[in-house]
C-alpha atoms as a PDB file:
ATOM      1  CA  UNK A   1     -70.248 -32.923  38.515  1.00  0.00           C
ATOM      2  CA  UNK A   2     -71.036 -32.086  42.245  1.00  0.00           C
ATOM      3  CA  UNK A   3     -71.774 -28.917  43.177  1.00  0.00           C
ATOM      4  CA  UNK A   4     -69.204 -28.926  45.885  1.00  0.00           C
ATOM      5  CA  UNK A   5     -66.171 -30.074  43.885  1.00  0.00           C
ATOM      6  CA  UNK A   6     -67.241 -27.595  40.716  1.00  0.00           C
ATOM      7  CA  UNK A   7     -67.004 -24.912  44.030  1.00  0.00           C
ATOM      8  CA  UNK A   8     -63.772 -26.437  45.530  1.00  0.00           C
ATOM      9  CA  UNK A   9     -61.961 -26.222  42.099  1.00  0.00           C
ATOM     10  CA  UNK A  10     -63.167 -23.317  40.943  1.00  0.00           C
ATOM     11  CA  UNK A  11     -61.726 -21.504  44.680  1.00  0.00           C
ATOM     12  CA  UNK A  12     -58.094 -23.069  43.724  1.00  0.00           C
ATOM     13  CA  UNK A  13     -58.264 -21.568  40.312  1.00  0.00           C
ATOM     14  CA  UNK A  14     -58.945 -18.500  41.015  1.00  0.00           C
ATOM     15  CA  UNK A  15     -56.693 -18.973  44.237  1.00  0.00           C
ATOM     16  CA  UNK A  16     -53.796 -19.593  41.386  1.00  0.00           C
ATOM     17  CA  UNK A  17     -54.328 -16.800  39.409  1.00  0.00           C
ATOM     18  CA  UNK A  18     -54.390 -14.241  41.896  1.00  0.00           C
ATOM     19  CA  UNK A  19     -51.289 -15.452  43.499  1.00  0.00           C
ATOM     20  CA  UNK A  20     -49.285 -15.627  40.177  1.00  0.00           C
ATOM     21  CA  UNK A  21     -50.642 -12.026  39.424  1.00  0.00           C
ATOM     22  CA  UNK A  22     -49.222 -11.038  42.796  1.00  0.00           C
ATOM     23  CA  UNK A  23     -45.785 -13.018  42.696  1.00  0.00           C
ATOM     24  CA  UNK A  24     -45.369 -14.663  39.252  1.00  0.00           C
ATOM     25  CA  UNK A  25     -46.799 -18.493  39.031  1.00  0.00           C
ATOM     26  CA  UNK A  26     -43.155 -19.687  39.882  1.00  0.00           C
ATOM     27  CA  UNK A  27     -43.067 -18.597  43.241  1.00  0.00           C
ATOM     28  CA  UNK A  28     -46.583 -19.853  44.267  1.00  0.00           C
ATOM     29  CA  UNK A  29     -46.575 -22.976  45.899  1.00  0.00           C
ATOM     30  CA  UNK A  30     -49.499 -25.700  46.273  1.00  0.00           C
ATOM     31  CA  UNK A  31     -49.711 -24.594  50.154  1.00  0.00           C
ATOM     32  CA  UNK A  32     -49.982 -20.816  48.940  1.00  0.00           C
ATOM     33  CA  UNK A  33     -52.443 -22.086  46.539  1.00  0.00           C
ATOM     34  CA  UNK A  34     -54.623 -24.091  48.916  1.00  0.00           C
ATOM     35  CA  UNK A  35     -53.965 -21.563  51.716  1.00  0.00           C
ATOM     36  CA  UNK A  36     -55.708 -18.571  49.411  1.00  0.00           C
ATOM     37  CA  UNK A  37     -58.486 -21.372  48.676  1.00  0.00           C
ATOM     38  CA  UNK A  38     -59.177 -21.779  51.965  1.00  0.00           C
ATOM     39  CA  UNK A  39     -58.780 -25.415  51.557  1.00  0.00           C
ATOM     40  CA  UNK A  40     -55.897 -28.076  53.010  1.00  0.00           C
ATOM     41  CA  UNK A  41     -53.338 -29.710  51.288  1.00  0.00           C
ATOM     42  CA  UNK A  42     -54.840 -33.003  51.100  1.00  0.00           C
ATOM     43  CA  UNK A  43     -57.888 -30.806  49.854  1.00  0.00           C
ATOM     44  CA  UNK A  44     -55.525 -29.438  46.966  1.00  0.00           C
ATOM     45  CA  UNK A  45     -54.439 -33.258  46.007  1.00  0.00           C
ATOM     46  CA  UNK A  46     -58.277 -34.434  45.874  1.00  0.00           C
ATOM     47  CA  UNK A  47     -58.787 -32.740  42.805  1.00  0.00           C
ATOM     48  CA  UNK A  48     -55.521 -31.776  40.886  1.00  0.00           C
ATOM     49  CA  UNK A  49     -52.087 -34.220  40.678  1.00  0.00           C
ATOM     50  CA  UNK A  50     -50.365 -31.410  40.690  1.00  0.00           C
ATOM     51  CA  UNK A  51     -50.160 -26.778  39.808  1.00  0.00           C
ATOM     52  CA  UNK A  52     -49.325 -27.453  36.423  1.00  0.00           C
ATOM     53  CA  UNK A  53     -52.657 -29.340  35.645  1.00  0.00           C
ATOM     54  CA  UNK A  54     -54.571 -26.852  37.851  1.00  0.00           C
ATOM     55  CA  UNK A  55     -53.247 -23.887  35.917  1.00  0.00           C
ATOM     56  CA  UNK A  56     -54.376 -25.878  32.535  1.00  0.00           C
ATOM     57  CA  UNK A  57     -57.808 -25.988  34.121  1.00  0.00           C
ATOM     58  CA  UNK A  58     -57.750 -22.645  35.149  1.00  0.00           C
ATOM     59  CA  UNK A  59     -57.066 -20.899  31.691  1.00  0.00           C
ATOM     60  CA  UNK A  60     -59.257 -23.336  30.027  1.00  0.00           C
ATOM     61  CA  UNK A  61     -62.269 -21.674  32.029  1.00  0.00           C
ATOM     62  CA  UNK A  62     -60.961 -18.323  31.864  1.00  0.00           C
ATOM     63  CA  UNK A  63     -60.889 -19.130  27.932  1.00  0.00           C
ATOM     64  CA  UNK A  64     -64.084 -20.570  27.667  1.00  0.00           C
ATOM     65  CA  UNK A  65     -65.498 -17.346  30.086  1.00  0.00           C
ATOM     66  CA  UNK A  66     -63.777 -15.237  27.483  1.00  0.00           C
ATOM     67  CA  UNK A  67     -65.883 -16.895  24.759  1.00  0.00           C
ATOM     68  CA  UNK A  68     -62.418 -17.742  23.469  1.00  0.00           C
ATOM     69  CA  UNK A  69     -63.312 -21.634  22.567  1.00  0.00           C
ATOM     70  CA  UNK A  70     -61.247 -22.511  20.014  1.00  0.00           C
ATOM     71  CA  UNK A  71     -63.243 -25.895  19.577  1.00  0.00           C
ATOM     72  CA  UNK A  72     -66.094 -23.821  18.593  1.00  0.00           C
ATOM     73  CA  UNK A  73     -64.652 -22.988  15.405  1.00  0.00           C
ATOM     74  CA  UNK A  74     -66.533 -24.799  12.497  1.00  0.00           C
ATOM     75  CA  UNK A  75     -64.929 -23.617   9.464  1.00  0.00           C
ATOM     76  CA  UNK A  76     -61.757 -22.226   7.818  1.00  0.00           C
ATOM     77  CA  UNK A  77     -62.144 -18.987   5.679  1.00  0.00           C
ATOM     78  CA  UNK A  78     -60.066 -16.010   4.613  1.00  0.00           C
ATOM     79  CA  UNK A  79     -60.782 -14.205   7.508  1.00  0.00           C
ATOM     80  CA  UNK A  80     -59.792 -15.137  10.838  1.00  0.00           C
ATOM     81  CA  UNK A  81     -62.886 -16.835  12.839  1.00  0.00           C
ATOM     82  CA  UNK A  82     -64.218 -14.708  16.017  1.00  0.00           C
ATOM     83  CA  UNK A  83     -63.313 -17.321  18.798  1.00  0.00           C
ATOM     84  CA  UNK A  84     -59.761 -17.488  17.500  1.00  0.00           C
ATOM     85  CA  UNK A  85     -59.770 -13.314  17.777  1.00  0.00           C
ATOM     86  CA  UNK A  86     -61.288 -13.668  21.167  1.00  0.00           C
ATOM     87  CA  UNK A  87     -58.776 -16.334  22.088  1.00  0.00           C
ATOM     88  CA  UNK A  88     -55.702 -14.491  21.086  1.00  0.00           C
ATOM     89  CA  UNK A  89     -57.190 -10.991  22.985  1.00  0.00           C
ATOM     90  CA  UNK A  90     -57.402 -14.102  26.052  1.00  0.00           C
ATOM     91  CA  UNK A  91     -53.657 -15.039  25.386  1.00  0.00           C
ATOM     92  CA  UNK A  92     -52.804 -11.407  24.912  1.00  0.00           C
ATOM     93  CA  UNK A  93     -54.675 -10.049  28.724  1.00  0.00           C
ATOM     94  CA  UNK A  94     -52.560 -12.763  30.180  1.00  0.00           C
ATOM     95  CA  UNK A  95     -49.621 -13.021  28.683  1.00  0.00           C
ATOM     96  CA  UNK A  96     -47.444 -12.984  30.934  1.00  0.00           C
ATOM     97  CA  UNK A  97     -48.680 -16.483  32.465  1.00  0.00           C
ATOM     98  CA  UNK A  98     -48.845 -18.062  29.234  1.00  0.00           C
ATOM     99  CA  UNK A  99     -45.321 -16.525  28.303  1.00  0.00           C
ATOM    100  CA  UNK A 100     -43.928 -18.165  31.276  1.00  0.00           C
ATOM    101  CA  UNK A 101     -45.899 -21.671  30.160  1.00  0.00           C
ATOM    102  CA  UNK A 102     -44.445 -21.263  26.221  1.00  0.00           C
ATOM    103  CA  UNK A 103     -41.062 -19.748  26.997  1.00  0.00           C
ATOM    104  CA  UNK A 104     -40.027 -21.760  30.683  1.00  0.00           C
ATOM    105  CA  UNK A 105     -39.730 -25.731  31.124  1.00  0.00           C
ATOM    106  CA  UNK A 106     -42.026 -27.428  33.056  1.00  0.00           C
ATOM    107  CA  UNK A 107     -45.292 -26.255  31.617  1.00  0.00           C
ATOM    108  CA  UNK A 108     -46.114 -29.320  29.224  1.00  0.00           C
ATOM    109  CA  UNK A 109     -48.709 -29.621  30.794  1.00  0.00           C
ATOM    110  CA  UNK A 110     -50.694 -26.778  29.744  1.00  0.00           C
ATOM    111  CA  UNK A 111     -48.642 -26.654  26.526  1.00  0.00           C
ATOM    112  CA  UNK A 112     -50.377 -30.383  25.854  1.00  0.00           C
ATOM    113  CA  UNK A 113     -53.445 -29.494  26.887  1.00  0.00           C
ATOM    114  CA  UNK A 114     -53.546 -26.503  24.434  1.00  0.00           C
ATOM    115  CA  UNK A 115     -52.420 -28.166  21.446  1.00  0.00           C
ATOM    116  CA  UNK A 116     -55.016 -31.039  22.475  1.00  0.00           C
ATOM    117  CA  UNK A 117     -57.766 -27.684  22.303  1.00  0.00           C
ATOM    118  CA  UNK A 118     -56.769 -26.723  18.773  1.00  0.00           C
ATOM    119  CA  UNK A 119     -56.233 -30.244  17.195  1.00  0.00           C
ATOM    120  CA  UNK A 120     -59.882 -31.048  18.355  1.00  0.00           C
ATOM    121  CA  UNK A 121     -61.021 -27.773  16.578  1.00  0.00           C
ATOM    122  CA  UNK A 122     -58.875 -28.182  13.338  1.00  0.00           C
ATOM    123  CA  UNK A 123     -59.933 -32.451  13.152  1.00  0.00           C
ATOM    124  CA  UNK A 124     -63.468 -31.178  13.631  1.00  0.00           C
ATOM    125  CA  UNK A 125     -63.399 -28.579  10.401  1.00  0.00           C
ATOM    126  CA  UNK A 126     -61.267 -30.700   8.424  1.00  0.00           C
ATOM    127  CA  UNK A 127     -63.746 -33.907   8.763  1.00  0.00           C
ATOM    128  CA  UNK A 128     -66.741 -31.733   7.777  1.00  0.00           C
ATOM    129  CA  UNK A 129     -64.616 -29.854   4.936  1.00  0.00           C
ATOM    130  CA  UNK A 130     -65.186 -31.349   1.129  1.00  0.00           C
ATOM    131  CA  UNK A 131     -62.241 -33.666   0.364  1.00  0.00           C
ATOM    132  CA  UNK A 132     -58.789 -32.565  -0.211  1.00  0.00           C
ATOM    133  CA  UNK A 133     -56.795 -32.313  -2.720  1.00  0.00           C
ATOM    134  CA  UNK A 134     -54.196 -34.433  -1.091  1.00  0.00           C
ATOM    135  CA  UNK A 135     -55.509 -37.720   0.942  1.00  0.00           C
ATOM    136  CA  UNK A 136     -54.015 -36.451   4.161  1.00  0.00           C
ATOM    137  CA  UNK A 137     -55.806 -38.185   7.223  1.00  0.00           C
ATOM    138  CA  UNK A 138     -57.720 -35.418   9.523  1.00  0.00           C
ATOM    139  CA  UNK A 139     -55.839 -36.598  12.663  1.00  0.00           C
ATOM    140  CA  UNK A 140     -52.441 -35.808  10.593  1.00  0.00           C
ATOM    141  CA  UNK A 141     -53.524 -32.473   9.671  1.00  0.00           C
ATOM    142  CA  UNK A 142     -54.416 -31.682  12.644  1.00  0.00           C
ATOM    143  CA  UNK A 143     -51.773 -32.242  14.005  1.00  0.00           C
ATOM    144  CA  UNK A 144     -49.927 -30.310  11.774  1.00  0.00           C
ATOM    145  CA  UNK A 145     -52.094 -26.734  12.329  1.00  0.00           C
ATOM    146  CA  UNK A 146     -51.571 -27.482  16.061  1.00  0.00           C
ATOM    147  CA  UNK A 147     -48.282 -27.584  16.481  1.00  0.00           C
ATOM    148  CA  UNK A 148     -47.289 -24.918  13.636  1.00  0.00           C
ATOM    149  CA  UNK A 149     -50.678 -22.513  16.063  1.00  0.00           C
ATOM    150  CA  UNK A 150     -48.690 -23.602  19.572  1.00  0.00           C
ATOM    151  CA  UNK A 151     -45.484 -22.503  17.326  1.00  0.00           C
ATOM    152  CA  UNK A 152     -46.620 -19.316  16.614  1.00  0.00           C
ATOM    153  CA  UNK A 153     -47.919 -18.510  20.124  1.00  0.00           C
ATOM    154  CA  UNK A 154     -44.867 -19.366  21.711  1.00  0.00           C
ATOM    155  CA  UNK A 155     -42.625 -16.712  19.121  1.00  0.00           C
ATOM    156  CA  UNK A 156     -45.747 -14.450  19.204  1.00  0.00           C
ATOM    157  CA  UNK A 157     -45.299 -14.178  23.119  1.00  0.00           C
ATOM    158  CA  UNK A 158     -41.471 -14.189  23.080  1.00  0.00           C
ATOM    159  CA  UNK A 159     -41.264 -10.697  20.734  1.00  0.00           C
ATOM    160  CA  UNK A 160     -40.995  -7.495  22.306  1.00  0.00           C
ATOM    161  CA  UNK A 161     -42.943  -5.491  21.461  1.00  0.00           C
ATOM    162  CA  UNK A 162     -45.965  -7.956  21.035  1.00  0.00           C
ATOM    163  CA  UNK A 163     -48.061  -7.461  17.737  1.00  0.00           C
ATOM    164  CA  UNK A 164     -51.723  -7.047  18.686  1.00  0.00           C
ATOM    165  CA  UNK A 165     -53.930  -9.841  18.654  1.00  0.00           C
ATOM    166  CA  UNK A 166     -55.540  -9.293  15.243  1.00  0.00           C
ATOM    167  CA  UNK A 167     -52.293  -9.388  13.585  1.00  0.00           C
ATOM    168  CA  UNK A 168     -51.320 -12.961  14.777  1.00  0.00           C
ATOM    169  CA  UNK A 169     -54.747 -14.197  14.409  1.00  0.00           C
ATOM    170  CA  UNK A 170     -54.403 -13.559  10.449  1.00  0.00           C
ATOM    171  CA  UNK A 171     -50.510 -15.162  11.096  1.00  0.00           C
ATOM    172  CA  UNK A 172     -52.481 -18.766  11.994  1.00  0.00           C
ATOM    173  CA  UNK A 173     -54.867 -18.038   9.308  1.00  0.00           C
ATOM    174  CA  UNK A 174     -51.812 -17.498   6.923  1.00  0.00           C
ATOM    175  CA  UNK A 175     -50.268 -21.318   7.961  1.00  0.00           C
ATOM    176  CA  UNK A 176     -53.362 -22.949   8.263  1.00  0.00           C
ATOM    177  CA  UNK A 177     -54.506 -21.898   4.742  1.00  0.00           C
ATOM    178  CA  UNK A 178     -50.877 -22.341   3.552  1.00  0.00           C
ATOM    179  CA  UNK A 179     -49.984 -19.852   0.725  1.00  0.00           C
ATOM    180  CA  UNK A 180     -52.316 -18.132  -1.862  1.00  0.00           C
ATOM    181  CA  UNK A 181     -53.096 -20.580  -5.211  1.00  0.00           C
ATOM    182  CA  UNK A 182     -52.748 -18.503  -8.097  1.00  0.00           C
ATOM    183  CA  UNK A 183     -55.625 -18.832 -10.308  1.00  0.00           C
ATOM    184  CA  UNK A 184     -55.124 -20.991 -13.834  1.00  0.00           C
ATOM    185  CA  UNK A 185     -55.600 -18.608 -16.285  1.00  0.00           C
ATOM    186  CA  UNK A 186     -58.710 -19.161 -18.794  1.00  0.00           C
ATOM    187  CA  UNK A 187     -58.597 -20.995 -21.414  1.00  0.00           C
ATOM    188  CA  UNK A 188     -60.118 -20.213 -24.679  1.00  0.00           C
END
C-alpha cells in the first residue's frame, strides 16, 4: 500500500482514539475525526465508508501493535495460548471502547470484523488438528468458538467488577475445549 494512504489512515486512527478517550466514541463525529487528522471530509470518505469501519481498523492495529493477533494462534492446549492473554490484556486497557461496541447498537461492524479475526484463527487450528471425533466441517466449528469467544467478551465486559484478563482467557479455553473427558478406566 502507498506510503501516503498507510500515513493518511493511520492519522484518522489515532485521530479516533484520542477523541473517544476525550469524549466517549459516541460523541465524536467524522468532522471531529478528520478535523484532529488534519485531513478534510472528502479526505475522511477516501479511505473509510464510514467511523464504524475506521474504529474496526483502528483496534485491529492497536491489537496487532499489542502482539495481541489472535490469528497467530496455531494450536489448542490446556493452557490458554499467549496472543489470546495478550489480546484479552488489549480488550481489558480499552475496555471501555469495546464495551460500548459489545454492549451499544450500531457497532456490527467491529463486532463482525472480530468474530471474522477469531473464526480465521480457530478454522486455521482446527484444519491442521488430527481428525475429530465427530465429522464437524472446520468452517462450522469455527463458527461455533467465535460466536460462543464474541459471547463471552460481550458478558465479560458487561460485569462489574471485571475479572482480570487471565481469568477469562481460561473461560474461552473452558468452551473451546468443551468439558473435561473422564478417562475410561483400565481394563484388565
Amino acid at each position: 500500500m502507498d506510503a501516503r494512504i498507510v500515513r493518511t489512515r493511520r492519522r484518522l486512527q489515532e485521530a479516533l482514539f484520542a477523541l473517544a478517550r476525550e469524549r466517549g466514541i459516541d460523541e465524536v463525529s467524522i468532522a471531529d475525526i478528520a478535523e484532529r487528522a488534519g485531513v478534510n471530509r472528502s479526505t475522511f470518505y477516501q479511505h473509510y465508508s464510514d467511523k464504524e469501519t475506521l474504529l474496526a481498523d483502528a483496534l485491529d492495529i492497536v491489537a496487532t501493535e499489542a502482539g495481541a493477533n489472535l490469528e497467530c494462534i496455531d494450536h489448542w492446549s490446556e493452557e490458554p495460548p499467549q496472543v489470546l492473554l495478550d489480546f484479552l490484556a488489549h480488550v481489558d486497557a480499552h475496555a471501555d471502547l469495546y464495551a460500548r461496541v459489545f454492549l451499544e447498537p450500531g457497532y456490527g461492524v467491529v463486532l463482525a470484523r472480530l468474530r471474522e479475526h477469531v473464526f480465521a484463527a480457530v478454522r486455521t487450528v482446527v484444519e491442521a488438528s488430527p481428525a475429530p471425533r465427530v465429522a464437524v466441517p472446520s468452517d462450522i466449528i469455527a463458527a461455533g468458538v467465535a460466536g460462543s469467544v464474541v459471547g463471552i467478551l460481550g458478558a465479560w465486559l458487561a460485569r462489574e467488577p471485571r475479572e482480570r484478563p487471565e481469568e477469562v482467557a481460561t473461560w474461552v479455553m473452558a468452551v473451546v475445549l468443551g468439558p473435561p473427558v473422564p478417562l475410561e478406566p483400565a481394563t484388565a
